[in-house]
PDB file of N, CA and C in Angstrom:
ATOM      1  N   UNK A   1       0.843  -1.181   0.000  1.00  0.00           N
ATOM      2  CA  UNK A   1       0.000   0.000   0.000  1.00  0.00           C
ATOM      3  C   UNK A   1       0.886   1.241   0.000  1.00  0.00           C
ATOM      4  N   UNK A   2       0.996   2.631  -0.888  1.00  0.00           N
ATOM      5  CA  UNK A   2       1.412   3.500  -0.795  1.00  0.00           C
ATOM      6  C   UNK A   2       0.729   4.260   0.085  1.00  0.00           C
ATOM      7  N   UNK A   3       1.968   5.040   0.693  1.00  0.00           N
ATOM      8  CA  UNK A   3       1.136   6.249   1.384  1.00  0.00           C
ATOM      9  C   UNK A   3       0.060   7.313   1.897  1.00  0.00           C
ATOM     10  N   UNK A   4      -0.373   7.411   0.141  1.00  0.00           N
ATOM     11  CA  UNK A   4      -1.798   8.010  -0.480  1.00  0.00           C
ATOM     12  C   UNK A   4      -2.770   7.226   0.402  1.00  0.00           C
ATOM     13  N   UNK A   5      -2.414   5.716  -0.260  1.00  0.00           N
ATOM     14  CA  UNK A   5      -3.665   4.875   0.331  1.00  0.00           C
ATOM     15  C   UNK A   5      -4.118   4.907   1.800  1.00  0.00           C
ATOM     16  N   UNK A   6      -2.800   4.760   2.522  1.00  0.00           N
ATOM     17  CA  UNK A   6      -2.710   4.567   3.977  1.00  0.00           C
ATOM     18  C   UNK A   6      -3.477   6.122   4.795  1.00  0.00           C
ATOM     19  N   UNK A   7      -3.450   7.395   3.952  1.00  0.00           N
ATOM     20  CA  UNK A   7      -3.908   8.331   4.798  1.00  0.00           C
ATOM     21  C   UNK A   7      -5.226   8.650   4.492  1.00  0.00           C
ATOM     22  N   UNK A   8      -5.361   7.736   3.135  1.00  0.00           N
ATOM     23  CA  UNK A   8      -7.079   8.358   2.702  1.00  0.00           C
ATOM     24  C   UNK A   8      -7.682   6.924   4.122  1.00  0.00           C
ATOM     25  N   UNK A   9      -7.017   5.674   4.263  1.00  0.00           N
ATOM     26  CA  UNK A   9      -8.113   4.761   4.742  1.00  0.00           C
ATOM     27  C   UNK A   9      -7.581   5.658   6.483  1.00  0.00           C
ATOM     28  N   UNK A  10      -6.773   6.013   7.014  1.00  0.00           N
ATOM     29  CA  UNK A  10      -6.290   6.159   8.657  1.00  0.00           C
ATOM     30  C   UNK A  10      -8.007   7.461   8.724  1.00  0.00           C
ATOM     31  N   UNK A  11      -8.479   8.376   8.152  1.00  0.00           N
ATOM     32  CA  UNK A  11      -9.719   8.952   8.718  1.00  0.00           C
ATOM     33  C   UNK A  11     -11.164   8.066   8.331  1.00  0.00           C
ATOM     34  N   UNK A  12     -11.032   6.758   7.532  1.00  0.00           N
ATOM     35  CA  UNK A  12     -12.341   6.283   7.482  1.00  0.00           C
ATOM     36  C   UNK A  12     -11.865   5.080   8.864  1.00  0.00           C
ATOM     37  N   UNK A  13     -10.869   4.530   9.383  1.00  0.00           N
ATOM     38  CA  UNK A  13     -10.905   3.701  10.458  1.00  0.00           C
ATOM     39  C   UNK A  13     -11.124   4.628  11.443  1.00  0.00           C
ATOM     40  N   UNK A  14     -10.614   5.945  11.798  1.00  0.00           N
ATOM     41  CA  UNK A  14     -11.479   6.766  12.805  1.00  0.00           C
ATOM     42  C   UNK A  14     -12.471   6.776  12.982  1.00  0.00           C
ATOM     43  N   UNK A  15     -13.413   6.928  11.678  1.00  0.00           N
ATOM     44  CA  UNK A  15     -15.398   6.921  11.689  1.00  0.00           C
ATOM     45  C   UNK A  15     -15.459   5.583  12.272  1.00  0.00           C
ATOM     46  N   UNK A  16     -14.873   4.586  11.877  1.00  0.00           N
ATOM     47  CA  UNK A  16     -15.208   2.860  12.077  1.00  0.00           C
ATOM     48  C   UNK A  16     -15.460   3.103  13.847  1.00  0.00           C
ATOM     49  N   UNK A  17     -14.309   3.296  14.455  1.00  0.00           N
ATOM     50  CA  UNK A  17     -13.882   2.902  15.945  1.00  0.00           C
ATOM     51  C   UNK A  17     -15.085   4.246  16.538  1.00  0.00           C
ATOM     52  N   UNK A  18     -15.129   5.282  16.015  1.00  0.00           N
ATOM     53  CA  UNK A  18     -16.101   6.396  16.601  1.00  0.00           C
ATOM     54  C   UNK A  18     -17.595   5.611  16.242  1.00  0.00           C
ATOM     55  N   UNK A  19     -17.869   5.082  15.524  1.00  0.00           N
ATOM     56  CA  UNK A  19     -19.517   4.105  15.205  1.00  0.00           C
ATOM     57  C   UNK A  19     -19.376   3.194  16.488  1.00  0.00           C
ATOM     58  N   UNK A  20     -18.228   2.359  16.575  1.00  0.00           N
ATOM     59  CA  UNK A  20     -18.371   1.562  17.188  1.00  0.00           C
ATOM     60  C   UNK A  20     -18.610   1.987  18.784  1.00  0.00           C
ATOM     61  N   UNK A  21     -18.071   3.356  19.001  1.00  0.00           N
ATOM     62  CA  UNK A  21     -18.558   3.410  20.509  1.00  0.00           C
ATOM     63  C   UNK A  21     -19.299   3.771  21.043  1.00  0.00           C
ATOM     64  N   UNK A  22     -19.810   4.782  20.171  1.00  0.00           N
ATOM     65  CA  UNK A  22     -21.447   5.196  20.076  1.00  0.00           C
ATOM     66  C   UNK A  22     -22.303   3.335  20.160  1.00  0.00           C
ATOM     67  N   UNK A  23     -21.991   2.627  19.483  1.00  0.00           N
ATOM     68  CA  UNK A  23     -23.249   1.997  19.867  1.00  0.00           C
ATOM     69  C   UNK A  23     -22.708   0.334  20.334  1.00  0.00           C
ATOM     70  N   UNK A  24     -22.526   1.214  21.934  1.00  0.00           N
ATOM     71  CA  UNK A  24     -22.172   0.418  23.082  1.00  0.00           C
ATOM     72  C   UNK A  24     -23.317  -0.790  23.323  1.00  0.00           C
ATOM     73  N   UNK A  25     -24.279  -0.068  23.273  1.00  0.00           N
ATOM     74  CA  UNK A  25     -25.487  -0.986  24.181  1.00  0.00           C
ATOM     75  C   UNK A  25     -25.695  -1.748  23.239  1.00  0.00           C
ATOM     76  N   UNK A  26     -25.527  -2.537  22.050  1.00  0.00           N
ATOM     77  CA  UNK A  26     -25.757  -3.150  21.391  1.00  0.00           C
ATOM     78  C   UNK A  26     -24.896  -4.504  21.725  1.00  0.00           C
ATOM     79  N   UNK A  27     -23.903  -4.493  22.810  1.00  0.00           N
ATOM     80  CA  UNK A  27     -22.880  -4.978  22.714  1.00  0.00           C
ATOM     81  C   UNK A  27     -22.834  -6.464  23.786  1.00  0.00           C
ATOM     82  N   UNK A  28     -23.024  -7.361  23.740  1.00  0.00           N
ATOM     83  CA  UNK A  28     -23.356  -8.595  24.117  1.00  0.00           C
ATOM     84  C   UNK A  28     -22.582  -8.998  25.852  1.00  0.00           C
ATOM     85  N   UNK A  29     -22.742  -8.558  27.461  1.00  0.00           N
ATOM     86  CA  UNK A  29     -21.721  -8.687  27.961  1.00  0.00           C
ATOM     87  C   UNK A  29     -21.717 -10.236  28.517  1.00  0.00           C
ATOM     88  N   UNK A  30     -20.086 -10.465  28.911  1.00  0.00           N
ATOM     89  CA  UNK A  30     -19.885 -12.097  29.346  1.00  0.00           C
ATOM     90  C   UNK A  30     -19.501 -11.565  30.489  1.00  0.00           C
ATOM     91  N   UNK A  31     -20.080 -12.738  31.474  1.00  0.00           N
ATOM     92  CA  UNK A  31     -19.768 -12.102  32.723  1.00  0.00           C
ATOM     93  C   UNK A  31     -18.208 -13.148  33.017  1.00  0.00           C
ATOM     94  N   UNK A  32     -17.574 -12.715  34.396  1.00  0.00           N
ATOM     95  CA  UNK A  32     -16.401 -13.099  34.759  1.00  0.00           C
ATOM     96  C   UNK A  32     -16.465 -14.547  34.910  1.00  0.00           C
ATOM     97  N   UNK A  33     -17.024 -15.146  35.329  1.00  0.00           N
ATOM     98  CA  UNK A  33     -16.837 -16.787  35.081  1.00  0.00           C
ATOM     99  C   UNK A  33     -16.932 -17.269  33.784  1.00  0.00           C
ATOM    100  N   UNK A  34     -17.488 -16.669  32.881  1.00  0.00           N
ATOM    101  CA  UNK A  34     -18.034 -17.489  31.532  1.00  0.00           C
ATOM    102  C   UNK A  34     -16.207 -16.960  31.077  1.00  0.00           C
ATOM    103  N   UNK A  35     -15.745 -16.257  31.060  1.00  0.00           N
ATOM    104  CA  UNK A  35     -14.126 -15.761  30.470  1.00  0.00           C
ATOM    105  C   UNK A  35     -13.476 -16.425  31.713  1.00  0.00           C
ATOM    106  N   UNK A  36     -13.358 -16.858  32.834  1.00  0.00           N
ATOM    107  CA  UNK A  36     -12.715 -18.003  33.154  1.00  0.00           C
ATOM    108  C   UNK A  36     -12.963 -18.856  33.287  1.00  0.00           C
ATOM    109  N   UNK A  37     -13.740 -19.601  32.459  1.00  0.00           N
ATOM    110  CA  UNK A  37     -14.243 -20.523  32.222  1.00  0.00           C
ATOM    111  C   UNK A  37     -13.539 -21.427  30.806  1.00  0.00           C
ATOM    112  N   UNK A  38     -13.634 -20.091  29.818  1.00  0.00           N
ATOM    113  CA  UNK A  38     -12.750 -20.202  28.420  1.00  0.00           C
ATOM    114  C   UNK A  38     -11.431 -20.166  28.729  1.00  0.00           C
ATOM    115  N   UNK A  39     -10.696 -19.373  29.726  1.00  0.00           N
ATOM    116  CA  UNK A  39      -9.704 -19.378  29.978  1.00  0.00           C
ATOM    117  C   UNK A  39      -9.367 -20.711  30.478  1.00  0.00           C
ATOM    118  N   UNK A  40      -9.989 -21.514  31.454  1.00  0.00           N
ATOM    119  CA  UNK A  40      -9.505 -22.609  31.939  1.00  0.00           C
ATOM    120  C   UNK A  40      -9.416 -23.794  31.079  1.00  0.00           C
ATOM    121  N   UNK A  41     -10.373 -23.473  30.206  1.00  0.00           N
ATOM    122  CA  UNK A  41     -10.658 -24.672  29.109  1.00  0.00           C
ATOM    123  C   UNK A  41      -9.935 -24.474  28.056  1.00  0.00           C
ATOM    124  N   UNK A  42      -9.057 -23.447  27.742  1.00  0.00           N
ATOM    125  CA  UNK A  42      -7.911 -23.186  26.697  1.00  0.00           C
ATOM    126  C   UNK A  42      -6.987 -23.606  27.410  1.00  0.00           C
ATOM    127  N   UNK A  43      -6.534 -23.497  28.691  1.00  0.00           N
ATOM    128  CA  UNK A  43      -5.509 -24.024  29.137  1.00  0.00           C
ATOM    129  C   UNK A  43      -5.554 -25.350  28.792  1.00  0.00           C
ATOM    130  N   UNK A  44      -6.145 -26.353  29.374  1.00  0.00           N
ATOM    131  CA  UNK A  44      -6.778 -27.747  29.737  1.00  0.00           C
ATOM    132  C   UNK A  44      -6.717 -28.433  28.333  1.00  0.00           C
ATOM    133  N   UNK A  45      -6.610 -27.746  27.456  1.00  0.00           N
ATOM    134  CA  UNK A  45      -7.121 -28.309  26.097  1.00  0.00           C
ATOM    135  C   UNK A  45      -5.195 -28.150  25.420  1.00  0.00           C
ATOM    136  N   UNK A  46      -4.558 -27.102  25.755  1.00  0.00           N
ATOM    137  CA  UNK A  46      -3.420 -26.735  25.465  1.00  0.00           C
ATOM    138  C   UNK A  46      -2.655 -27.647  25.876  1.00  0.00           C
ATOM    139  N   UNK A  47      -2.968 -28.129  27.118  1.00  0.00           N
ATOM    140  CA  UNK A  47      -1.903 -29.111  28.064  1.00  0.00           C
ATOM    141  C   UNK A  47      -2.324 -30.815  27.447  1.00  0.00           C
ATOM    142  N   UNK A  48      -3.187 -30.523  26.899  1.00  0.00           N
ATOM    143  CA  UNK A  48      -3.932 -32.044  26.555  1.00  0.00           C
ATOM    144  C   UNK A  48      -3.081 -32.543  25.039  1.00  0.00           C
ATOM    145  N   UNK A  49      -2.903 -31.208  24.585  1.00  0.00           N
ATOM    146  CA  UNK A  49      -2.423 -31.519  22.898  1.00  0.00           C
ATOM    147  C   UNK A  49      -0.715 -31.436  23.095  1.00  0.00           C
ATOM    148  N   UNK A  50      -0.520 -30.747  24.165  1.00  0.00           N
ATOM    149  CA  UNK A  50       1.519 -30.942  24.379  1.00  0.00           C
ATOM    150  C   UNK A  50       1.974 -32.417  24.978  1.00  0.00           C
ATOM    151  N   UNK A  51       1.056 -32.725  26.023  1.00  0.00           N
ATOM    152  CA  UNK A  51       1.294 -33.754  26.652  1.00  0.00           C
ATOM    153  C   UNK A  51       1.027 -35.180  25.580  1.00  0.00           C
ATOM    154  N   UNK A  52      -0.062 -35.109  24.867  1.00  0.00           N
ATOM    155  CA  UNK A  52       0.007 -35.877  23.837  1.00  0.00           C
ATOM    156  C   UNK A  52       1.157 -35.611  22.773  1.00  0.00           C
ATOM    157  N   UNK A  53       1.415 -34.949  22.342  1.00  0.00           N
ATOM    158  CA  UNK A  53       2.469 -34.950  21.401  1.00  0.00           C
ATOM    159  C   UNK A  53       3.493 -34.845  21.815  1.00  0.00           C
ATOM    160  N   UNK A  54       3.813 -34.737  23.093  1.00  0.00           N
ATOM    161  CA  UNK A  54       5.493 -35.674  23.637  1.00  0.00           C
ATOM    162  C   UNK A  54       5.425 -36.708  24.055  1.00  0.00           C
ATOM    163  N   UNK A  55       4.074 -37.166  24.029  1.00  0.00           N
ATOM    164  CA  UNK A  55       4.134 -38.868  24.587  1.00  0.00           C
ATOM    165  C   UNK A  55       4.336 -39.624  23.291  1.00  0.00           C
ATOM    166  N   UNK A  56       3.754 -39.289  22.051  1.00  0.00           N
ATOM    167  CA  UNK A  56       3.786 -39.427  20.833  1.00  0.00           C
ATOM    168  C   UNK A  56       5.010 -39.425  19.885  1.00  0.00           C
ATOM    169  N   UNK A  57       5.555 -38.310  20.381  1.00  0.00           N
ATOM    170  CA  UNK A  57       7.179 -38.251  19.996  1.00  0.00           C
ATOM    171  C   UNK A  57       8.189 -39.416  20.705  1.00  0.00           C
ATOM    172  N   UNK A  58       7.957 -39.301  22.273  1.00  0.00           N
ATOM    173  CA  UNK A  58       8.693 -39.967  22.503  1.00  0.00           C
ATOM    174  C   UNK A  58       8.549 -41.336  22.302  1.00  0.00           C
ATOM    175  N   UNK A  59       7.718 -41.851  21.731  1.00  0.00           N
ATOM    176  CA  UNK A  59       7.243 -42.994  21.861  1.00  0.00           C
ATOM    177  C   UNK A  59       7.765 -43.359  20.063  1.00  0.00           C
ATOM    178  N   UNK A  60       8.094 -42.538  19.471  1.00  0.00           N
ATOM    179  CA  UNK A  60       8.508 -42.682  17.803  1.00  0.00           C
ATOM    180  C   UNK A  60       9.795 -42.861  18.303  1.00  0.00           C
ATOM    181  N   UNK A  61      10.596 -41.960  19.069  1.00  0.00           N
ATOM    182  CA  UNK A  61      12.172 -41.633  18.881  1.00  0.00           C
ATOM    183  C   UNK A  61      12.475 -43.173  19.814  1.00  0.00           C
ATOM    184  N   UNK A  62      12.042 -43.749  21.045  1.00  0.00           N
ATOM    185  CA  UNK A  62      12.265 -44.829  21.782  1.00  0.00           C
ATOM    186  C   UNK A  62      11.901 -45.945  20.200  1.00  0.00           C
ATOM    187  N   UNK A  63      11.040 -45.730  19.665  1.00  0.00           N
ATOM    188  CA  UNK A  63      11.285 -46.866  18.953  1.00  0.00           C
ATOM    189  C   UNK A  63      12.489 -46.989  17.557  1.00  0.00           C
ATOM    190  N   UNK A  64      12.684 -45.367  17.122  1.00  0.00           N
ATOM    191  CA  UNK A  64      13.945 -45.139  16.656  1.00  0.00           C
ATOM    192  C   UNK A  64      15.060 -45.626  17.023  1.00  0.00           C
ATOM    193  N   UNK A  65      15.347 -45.643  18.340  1.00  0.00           N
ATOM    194  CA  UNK A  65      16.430 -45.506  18.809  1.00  0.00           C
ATOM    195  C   UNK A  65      16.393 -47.478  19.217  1.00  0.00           C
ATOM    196  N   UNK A  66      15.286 -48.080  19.354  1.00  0.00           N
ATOM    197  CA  UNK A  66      15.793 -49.379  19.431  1.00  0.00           C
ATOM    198  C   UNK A  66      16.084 -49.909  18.163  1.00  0.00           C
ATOM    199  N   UNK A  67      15.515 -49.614  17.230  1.00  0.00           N
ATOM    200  CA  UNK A  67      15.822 -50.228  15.573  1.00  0.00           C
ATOM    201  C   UNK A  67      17.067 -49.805  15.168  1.00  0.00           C
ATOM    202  N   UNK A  68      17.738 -49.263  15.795  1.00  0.00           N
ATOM    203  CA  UNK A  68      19.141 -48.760  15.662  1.00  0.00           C
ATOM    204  C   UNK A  68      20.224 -49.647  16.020  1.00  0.00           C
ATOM    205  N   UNK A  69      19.368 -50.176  17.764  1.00  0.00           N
ATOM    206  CA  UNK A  69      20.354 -50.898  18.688  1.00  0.00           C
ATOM    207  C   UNK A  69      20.369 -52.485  18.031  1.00  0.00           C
ATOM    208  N   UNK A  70      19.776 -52.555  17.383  1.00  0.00           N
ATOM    209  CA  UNK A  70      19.199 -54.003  16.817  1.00  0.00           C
ATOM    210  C   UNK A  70      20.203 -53.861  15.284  1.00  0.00           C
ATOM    211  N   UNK A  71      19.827 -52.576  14.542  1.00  0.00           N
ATOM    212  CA  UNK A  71      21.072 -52.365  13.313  1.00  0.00           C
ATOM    213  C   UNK A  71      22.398 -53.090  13.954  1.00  0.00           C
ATOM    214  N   UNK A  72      22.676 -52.264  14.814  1.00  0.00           N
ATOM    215  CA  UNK A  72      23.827 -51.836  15.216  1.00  0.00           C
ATOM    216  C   UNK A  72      24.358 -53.577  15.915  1.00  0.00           C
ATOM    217  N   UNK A  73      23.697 -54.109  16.341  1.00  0.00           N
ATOM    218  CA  UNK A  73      24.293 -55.391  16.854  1.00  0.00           C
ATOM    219  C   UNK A  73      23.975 -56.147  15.751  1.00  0.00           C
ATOM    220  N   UNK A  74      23.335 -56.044  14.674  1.00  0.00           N
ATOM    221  CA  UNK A  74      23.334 -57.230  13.569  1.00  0.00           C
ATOM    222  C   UNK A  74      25.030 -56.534  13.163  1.00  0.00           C
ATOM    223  N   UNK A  75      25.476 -55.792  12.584  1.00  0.00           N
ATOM    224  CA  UNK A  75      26.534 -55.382  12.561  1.00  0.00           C
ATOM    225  C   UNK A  75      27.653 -55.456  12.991  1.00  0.00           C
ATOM    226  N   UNK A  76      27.784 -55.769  14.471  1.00  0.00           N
ATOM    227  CA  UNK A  76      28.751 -55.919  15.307  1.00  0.00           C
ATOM    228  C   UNK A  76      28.807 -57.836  15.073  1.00  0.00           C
ATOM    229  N   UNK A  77      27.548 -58.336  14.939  1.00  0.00           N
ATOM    230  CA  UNK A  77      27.655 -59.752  14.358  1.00  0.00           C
ATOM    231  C   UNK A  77      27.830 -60.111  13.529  1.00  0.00           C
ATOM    232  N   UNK A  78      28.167 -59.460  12.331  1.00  0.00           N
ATOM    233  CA  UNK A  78      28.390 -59.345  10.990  1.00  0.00           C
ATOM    234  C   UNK A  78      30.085 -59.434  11.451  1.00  0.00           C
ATOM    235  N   UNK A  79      30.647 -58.943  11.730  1.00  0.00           N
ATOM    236  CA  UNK A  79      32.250 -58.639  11.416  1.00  0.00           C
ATOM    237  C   UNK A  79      32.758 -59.658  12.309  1.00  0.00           C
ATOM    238  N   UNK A  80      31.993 -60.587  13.570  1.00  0.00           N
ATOM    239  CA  UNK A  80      32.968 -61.695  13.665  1.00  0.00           C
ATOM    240  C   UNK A  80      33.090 -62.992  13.211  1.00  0.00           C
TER     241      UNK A  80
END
């Protein structure tokens, strides 16, 4: 966006945010439990998808790492 553009739209987002506060009462309120409520359940849901995907990981790399140990001794039985 050039410049031009940016100063013709910076006084129509002024009208935007000035509409918008004029018409407050239209405006839906959540009370304090229902927002910690979402808050607790974003947490809960956050911890659900990390904890799964390091149990998940680790559970790929442990099996990585034995198909290795199993390479690795067919190998060591190979050369005597």
């Amino acid at each position: 966006m050039t410049k031009k553009s940016l100063l013709a739209l910076f006084p129509l987002s002024l009208l935007a945010m000035a509409n918008a506060v004029e018409e407050k009462g239209l405006c839906y309120g959540v009370g304090s439990a229902t927002v910690a409520g979402i808050i607790f359940a974003d947490v809960a849901v956050t911890v659900l998808i990390v904890s799964t995907t390091y149990w998940y990981a680790s559970k790929r790399r442990q099996k990585k790492e034995n198909a290795d140990e199993v390479y690795m001794n067919v190998r060591a039985n190979c050369k005597t």
